[in-house]
C-alpha atoms as a PDB file:
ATOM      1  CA  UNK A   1      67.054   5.297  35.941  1.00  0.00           C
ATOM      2  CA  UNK A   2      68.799   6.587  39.334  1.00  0.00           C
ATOM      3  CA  UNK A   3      68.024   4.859  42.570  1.00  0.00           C
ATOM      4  CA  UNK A   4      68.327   7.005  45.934  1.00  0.00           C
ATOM      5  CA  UNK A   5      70.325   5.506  48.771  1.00  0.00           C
ATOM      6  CA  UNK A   6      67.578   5.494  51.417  1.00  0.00           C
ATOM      7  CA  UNK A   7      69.521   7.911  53.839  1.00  0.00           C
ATOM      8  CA  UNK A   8      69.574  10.213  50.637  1.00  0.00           C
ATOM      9  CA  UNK A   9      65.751   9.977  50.836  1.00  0.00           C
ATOM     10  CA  UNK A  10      65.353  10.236  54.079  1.00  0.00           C
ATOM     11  CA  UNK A  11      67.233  13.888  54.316  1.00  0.00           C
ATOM     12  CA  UNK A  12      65.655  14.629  50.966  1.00  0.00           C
ATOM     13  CA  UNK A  13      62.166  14.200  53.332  1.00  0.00           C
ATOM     14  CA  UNK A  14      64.029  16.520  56.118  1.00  0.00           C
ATOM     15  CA  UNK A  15      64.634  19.547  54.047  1.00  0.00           C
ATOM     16  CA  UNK A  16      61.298  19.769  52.401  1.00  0.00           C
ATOM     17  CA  UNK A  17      59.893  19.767  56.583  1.00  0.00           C
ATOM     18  CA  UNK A  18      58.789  16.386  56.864  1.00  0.00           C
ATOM     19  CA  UNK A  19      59.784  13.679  59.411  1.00  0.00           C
ATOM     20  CA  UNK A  20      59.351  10.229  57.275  1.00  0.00           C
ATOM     21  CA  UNK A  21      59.895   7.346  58.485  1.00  0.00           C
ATOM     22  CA  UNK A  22      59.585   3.518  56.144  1.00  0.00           C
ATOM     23  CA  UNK A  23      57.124   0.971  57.013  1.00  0.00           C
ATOM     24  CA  UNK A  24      56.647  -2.484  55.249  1.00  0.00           C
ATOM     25  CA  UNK A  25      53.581  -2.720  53.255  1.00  0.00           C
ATOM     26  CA  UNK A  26      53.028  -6.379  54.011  1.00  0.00           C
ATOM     27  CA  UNK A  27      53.692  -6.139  57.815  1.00  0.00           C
ATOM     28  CA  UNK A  28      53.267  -2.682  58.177  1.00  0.00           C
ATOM     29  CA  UNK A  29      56.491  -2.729  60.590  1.00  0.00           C
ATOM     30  CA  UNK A  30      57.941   0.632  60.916  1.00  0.00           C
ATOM     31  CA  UNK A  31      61.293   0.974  60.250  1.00  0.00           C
ATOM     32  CA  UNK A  32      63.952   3.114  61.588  1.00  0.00           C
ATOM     33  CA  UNK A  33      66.880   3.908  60.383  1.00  0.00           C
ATOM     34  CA  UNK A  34      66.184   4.525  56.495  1.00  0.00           C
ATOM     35  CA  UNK A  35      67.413   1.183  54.611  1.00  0.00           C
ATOM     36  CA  UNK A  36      66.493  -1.442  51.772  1.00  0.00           C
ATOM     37  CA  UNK A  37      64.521  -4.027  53.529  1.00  0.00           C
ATOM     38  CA  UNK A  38      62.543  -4.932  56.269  1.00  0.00           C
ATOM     39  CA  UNK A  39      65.423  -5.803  59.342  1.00  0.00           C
ATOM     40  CA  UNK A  40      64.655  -9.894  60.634  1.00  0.00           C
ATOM     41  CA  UNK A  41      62.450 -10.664  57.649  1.00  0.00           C
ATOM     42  CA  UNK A  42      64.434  -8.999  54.694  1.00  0.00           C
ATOM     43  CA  UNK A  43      61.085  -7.621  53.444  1.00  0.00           C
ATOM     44  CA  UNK A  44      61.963  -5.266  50.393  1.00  0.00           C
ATOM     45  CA  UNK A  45      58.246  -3.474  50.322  1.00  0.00           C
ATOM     46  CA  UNK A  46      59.325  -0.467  52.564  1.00  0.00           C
ATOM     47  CA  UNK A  47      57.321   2.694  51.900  1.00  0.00           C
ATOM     48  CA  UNK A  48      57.747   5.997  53.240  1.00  0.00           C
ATOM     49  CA  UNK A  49      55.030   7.135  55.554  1.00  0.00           C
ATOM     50  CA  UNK A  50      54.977  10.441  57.853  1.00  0.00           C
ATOM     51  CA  UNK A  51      55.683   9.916  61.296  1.00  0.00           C
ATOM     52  CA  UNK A  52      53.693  11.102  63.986  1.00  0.00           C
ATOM     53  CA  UNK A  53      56.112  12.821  65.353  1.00  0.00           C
ATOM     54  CA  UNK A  54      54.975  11.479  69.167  1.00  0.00           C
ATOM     55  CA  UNK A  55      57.632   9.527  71.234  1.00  0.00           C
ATOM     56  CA  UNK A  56      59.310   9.138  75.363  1.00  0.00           C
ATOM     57  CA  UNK A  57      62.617   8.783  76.211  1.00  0.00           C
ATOM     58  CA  UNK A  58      64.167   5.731  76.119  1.00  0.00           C
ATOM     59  CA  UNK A  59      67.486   5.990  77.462  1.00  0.00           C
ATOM     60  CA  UNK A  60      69.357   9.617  78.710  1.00  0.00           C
ATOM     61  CA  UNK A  61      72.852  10.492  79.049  1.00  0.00           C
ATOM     62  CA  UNK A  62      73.978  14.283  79.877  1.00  0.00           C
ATOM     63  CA  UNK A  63      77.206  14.726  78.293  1.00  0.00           C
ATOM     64  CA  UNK A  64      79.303  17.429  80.468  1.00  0.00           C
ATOM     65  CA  UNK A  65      82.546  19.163  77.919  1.00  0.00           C
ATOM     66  CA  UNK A  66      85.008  21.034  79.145  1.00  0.00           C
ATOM     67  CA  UNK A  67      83.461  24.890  80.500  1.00  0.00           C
ATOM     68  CA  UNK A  68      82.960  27.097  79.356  1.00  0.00           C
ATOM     69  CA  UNK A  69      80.617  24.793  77.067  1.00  0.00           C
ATOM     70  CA  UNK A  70      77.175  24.027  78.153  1.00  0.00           C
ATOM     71  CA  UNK A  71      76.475  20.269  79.319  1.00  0.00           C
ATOM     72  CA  UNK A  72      73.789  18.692  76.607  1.00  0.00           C
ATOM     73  CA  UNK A  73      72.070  15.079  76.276  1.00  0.00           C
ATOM     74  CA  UNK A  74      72.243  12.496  74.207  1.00  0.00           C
ATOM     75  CA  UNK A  75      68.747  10.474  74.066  1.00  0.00           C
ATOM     76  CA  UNK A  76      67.199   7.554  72.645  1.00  0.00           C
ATOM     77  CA  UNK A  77      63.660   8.230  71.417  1.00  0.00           C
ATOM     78  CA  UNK A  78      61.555   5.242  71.389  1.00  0.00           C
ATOM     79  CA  UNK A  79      58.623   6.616  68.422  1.00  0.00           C
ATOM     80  CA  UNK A  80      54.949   5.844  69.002  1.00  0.00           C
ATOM     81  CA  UNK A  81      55.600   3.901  65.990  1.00  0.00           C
ATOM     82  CA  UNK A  82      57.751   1.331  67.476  1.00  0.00           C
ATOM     83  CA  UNK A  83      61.251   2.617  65.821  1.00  0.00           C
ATOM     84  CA  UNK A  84      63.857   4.228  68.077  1.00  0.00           C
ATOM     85  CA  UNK A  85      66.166   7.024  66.942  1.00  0.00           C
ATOM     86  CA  UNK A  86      69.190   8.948  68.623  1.00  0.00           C
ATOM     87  CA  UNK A  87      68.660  12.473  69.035  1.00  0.00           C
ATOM     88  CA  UNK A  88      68.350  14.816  71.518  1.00  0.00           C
ATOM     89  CA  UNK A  89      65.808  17.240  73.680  1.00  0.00           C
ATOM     90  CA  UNK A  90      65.855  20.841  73.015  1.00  0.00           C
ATOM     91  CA  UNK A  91      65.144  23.950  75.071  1.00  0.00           C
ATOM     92  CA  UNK A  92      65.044  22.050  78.727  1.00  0.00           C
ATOM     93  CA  UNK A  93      67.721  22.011  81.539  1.00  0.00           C
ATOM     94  CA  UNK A  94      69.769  18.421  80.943  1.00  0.00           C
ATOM     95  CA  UNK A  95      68.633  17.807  84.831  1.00  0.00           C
ATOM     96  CA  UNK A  96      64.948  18.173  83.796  1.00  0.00           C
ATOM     97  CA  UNK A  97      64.630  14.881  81.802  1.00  0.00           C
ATOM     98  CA  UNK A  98      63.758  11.768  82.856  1.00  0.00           C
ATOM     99  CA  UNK A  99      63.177   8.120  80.975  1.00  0.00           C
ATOM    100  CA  UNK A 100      59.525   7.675  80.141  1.00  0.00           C
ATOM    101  CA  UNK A 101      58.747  11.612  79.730  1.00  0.00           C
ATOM    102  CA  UNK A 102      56.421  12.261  76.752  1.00  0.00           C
ATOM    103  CA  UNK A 103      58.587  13.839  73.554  1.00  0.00           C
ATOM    104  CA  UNK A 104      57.699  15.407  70.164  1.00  0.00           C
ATOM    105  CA  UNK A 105      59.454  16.116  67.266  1.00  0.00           C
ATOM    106  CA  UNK A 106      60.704  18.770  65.366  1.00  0.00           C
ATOM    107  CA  UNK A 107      63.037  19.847  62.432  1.00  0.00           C
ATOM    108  CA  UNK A 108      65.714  21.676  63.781  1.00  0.00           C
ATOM    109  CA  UNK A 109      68.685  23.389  61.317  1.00  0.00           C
ATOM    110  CA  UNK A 110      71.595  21.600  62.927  1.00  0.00           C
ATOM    111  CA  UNK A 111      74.984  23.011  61.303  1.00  0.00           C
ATOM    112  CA  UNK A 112      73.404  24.172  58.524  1.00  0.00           C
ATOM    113  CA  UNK A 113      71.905  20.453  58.266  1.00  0.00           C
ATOM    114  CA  UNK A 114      67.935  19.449  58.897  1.00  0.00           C
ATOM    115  CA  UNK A 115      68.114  16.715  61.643  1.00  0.00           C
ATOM    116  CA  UNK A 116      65.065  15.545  64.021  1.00  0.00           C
ATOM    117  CA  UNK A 117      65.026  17.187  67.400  1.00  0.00           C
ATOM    118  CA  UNK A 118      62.510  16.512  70.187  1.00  0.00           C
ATOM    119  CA  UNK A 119      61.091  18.882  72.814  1.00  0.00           C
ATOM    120  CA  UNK A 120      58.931  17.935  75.690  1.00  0.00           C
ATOM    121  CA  UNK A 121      55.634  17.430  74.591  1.00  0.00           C
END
């Protein structure tokens, strides 16, 4: 019998289109980033549920490389399910954001890797 690594799982969920995130059965605590057990009571009933997809900006920082590449941000997406994730916003001018604005997700090709990406809701 093979176990998947959590991550593994997580990007399995990411290439088929869906955003998943875990929650515990017993406390039904959402959990994010992918992993074993519940974090603070080491809860081991973690199920994968879809996320909403629904979040706001937590924290912003515009990161500014050398021209002639484009400045981008980094964000911290605080989910309507409690869980915060590092990503960033798509499609919007880096001085357009602001902490608190309404996000949602999407599943953006990234490299020729699925990751979570937000836009402006």
């Amino acid at each position: 019998m093979t176990h998947t690594k959590p991550d593994q799982e997580f990007r399995a969920h990411l290439a088929a289109g869906r955003f998943m995130i875990q929650r515990s059965a017993s406390s039904g605590a959402h959990v994010f980033y992918p992993r074993v057990a519940e974090p603070g009571t080491g809860r081991q009933d973690l199920e994968w549920v879809e996320a909403s997809g629904g979040g706001e900006i937590y924290a912003l920082t515009i990161v500014h490389p050398r021209p002639p590449e484009a400045p981008y941000n980094v964000a911290i997406i605080a989910l309507d399910e409690g869980p915060r994730l590092m990503s960033r916003i798509e499609d919007v001018a880096p001085d357009a954001l602001k902490i608190g604005q309404r996000v949602i997700s999407r599943i953006a090709d990234l490299h020729g890797t699925p990751n979570v990406v937000f836009d402006l809701a």
